[in-house]
N, C-alpha and C. Protein backbone atom coordinates (compact mmCIF):
# COMPACT_ATOMS: atom_id res chain seq x y z
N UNK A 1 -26.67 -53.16 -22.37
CA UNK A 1 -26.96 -54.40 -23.06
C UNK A 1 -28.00 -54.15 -24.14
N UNK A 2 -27.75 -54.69 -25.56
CA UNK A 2 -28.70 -54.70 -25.79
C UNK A 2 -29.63 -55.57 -26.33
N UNK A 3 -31.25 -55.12 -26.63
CA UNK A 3 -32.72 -55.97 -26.30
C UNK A 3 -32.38 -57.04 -27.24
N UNK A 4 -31.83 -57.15 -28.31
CA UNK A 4 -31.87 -57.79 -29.45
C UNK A 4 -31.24 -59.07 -28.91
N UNK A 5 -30.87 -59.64 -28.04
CA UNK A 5 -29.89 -60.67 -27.59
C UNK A 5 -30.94 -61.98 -27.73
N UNK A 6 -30.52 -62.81 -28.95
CA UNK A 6 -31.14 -64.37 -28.49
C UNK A 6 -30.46 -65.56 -28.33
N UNK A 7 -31.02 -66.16 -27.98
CA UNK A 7 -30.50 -67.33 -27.24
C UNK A 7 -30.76 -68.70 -28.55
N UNK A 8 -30.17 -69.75 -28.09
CA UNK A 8 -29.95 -70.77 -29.38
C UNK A 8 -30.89 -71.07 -30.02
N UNK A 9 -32.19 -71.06 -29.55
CA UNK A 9 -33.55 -71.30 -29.99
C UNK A 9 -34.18 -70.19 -30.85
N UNK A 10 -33.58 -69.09 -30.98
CA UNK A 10 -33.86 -67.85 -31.76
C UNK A 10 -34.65 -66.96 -30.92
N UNK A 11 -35.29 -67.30 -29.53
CA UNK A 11 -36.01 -66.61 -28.70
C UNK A 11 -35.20 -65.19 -27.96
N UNK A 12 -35.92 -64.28 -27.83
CA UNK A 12 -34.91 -62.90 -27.35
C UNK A 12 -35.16 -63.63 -25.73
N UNK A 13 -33.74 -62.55 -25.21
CA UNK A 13 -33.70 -62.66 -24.05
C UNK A 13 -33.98 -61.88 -23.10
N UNK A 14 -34.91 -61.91 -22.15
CA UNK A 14 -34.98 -60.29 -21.62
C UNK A 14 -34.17 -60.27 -20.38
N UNK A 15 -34.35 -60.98 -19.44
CA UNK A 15 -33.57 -60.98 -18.39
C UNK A 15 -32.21 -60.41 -18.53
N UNK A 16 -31.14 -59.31 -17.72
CA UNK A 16 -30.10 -59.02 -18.12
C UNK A 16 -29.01 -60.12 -17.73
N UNK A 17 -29.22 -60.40 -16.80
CA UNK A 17 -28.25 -61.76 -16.18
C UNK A 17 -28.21 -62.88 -17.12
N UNK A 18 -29.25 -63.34 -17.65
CA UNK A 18 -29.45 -64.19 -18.83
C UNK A 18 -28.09 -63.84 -19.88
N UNK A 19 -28.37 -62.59 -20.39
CA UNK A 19 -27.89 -61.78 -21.76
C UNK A 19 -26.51 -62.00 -21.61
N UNK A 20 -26.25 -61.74 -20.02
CA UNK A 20 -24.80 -61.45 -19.45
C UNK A 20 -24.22 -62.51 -20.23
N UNK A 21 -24.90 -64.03 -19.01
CA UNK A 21 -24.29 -65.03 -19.42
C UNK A 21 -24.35 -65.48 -20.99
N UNK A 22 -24.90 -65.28 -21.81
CA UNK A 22 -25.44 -65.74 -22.95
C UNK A 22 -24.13 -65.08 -23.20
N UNK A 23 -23.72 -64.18 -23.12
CA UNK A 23 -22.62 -63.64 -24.03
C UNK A 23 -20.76 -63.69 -23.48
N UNK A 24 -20.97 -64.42 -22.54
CA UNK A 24 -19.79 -64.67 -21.73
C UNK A 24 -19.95 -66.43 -21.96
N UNK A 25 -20.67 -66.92 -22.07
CA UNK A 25 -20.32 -67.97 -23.21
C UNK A 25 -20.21 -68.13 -24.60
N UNK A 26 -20.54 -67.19 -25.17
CA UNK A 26 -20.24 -66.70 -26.66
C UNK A 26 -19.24 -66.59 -27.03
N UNK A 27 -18.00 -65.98 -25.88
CA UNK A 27 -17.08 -65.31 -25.92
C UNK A 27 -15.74 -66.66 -25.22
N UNK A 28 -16.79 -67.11 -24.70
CA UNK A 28 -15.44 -68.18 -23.72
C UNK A 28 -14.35 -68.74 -24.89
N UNK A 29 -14.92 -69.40 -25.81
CA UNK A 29 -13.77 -70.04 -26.38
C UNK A 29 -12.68 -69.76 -27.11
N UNK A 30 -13.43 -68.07 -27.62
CA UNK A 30 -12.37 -67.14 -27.92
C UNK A 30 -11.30 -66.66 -27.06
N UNK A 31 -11.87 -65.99 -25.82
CA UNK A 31 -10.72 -65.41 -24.91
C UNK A 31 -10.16 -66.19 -24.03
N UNK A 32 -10.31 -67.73 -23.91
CA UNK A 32 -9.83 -68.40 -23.13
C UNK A 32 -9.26 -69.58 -23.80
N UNK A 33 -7.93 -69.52 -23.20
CA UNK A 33 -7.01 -70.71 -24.17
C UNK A 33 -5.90 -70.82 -23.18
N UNK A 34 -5.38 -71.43 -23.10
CA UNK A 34 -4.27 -72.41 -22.55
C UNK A 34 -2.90 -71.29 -22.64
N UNK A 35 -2.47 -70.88 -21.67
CA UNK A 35 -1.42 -70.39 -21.64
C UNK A 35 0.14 -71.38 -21.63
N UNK A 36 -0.03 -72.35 -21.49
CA UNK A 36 0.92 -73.08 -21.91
C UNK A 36 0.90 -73.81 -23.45
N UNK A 37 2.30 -73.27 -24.21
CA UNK A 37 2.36 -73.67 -25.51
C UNK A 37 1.99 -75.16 -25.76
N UNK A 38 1.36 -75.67 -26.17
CA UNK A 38 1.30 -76.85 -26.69
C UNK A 38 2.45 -77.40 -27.49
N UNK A 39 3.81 -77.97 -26.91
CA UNK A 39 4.69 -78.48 -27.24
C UNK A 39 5.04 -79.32 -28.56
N UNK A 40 3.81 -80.28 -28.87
CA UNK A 40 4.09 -81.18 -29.71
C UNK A 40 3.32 -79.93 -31.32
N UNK A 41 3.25 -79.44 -31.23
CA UNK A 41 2.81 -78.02 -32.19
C UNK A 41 4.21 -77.34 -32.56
N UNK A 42 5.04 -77.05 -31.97
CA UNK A 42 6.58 -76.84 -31.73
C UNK A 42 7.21 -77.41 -32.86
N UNK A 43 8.12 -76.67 -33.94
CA UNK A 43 9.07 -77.41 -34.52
C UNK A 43 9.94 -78.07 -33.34
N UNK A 44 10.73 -79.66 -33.93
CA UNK A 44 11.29 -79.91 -33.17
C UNK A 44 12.93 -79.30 -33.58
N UNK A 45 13.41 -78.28 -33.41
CA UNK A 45 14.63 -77.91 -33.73
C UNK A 45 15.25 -77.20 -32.09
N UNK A 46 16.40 -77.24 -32.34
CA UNK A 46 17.09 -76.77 -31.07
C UNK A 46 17.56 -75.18 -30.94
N UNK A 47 17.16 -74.34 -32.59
CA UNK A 47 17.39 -72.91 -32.58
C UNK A 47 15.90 -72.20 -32.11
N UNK A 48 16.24 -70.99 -31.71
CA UNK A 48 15.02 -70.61 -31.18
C UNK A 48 14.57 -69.80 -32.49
N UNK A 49 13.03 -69.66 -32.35
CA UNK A 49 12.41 -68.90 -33.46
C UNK A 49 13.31 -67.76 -33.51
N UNK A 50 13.28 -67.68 -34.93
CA UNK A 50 14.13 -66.13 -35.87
C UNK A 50 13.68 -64.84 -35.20
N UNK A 51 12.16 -64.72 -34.71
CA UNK A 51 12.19 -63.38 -34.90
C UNK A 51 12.29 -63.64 -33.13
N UNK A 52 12.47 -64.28 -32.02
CA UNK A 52 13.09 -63.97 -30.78
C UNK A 52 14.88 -63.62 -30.97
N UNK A 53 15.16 -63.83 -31.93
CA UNK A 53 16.89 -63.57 -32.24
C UNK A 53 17.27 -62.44 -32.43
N UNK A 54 16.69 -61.19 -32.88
CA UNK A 54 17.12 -59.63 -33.39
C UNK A 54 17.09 -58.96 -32.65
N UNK A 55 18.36 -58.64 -32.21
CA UNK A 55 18.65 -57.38 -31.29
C UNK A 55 18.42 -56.14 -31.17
N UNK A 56 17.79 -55.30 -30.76
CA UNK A 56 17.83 -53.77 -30.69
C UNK A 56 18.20 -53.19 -29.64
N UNK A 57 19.14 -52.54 -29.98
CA UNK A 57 19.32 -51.38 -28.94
C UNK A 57 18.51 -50.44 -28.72
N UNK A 58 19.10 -50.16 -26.97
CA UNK A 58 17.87 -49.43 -26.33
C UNK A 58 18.55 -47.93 -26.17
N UNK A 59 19.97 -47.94 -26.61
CA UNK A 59 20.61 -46.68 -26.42
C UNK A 59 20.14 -45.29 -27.24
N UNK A 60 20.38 -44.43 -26.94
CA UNK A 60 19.76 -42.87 -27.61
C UNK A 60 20.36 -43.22 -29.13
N UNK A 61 19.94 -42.69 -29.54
CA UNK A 61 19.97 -42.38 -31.30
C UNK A 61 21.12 -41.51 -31.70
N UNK A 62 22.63 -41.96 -32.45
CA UNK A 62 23.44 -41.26 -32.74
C UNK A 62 23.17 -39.72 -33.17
N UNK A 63 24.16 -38.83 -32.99
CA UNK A 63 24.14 -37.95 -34.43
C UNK A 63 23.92 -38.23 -35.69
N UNK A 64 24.41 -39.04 -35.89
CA UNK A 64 24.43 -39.13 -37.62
C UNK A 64 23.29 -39.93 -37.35
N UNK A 65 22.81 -41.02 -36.61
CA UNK A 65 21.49 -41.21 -37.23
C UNK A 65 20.17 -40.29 -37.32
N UNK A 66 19.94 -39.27 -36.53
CA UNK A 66 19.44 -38.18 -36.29
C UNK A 66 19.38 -37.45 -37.89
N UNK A 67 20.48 -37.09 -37.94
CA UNK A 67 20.92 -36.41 -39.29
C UNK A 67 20.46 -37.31 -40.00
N UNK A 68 20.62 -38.55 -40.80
CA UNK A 68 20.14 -39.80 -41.63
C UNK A 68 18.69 -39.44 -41.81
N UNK A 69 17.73 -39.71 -40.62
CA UNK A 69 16.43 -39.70 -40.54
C UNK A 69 16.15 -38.24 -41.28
N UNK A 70 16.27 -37.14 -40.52
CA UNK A 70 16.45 -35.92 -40.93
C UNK A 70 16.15 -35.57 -42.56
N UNK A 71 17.41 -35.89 -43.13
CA UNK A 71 17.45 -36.16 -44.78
C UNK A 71 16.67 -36.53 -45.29
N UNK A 72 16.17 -37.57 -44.80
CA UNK A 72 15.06 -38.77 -45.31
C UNK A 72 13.95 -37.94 -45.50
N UNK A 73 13.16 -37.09 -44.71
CA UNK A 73 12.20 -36.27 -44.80
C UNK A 73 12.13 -35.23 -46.31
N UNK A 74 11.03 -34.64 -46.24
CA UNK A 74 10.80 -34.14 -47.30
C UNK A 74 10.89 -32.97 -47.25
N UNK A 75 11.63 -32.07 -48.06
CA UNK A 75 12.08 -30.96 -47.47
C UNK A 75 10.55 -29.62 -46.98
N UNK A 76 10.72 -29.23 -45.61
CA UNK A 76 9.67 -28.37 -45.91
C UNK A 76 8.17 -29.02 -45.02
N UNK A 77 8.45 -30.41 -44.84
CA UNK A 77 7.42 -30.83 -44.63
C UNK A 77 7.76 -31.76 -43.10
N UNK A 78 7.24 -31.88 -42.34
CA UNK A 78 7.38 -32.26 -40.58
C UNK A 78 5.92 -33.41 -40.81
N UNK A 79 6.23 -34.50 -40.25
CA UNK A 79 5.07 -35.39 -39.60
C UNK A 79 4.39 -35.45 -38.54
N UNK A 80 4.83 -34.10 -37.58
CA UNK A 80 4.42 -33.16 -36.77
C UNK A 80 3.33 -32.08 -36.98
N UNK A 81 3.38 -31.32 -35.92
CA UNK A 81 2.88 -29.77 -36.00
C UNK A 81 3.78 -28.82 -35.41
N UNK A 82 4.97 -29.57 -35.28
CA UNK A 82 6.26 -28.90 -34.59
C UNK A 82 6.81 -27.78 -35.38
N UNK A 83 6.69 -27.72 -36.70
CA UNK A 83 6.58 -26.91 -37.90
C UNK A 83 8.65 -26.55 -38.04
N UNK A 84 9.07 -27.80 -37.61
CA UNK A 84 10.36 -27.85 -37.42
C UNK A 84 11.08 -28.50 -39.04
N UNK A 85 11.87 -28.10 -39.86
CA UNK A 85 11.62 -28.29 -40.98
C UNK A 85 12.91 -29.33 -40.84
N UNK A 86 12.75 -29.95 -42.36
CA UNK A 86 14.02 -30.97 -42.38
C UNK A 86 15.14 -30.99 -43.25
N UNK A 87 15.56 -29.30 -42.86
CA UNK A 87 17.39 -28.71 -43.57
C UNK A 87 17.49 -28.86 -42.46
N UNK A 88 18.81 -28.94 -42.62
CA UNK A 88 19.56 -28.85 -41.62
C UNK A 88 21.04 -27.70 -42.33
């Protein structure tokens, strides 16, 4: 903790339990909020938000996309230290 901690009156705080709390109410209104959405905040529409809609697959990565990415790189040069180059 440290000494520098004051309290609303501008007075330091020495006690550590003090400091504790002094700063776990500092902090309350930030890290604590309502886990239930506040509804009337909600567009009222019946589609669900856009970005819950985009699919990705979880399957392995084709050949050719492999190869695609591959290309894309600069020849000679790895974003690694794998020192694995990108001809193919």
């Amino acid at each position: 903790m440290s000494d520098s901690v004051r309290d609303v009156n501008g007075s330091f705080i020495a006690d550590k339990t003090t400091k504790i709390e002094h700063w776990r109410e500092h902090f309350k209104p930030f890290l604590n909020f309502d886990t239930e959405p506040n509804v009337s905040l909600l567009p009222s529409t019946t589609k669900p938000p856009r970005f819950l809609t985009h699919s990705v697959s979880c399957d392995p990565p084709s050949e050719a996309e492999v190869a695609d990415t591959i290309k894309r790189l600069c020849n000679n040069k790895t974003p690694e230290e794998d020192a694995i180059s990108a001809e193919i």
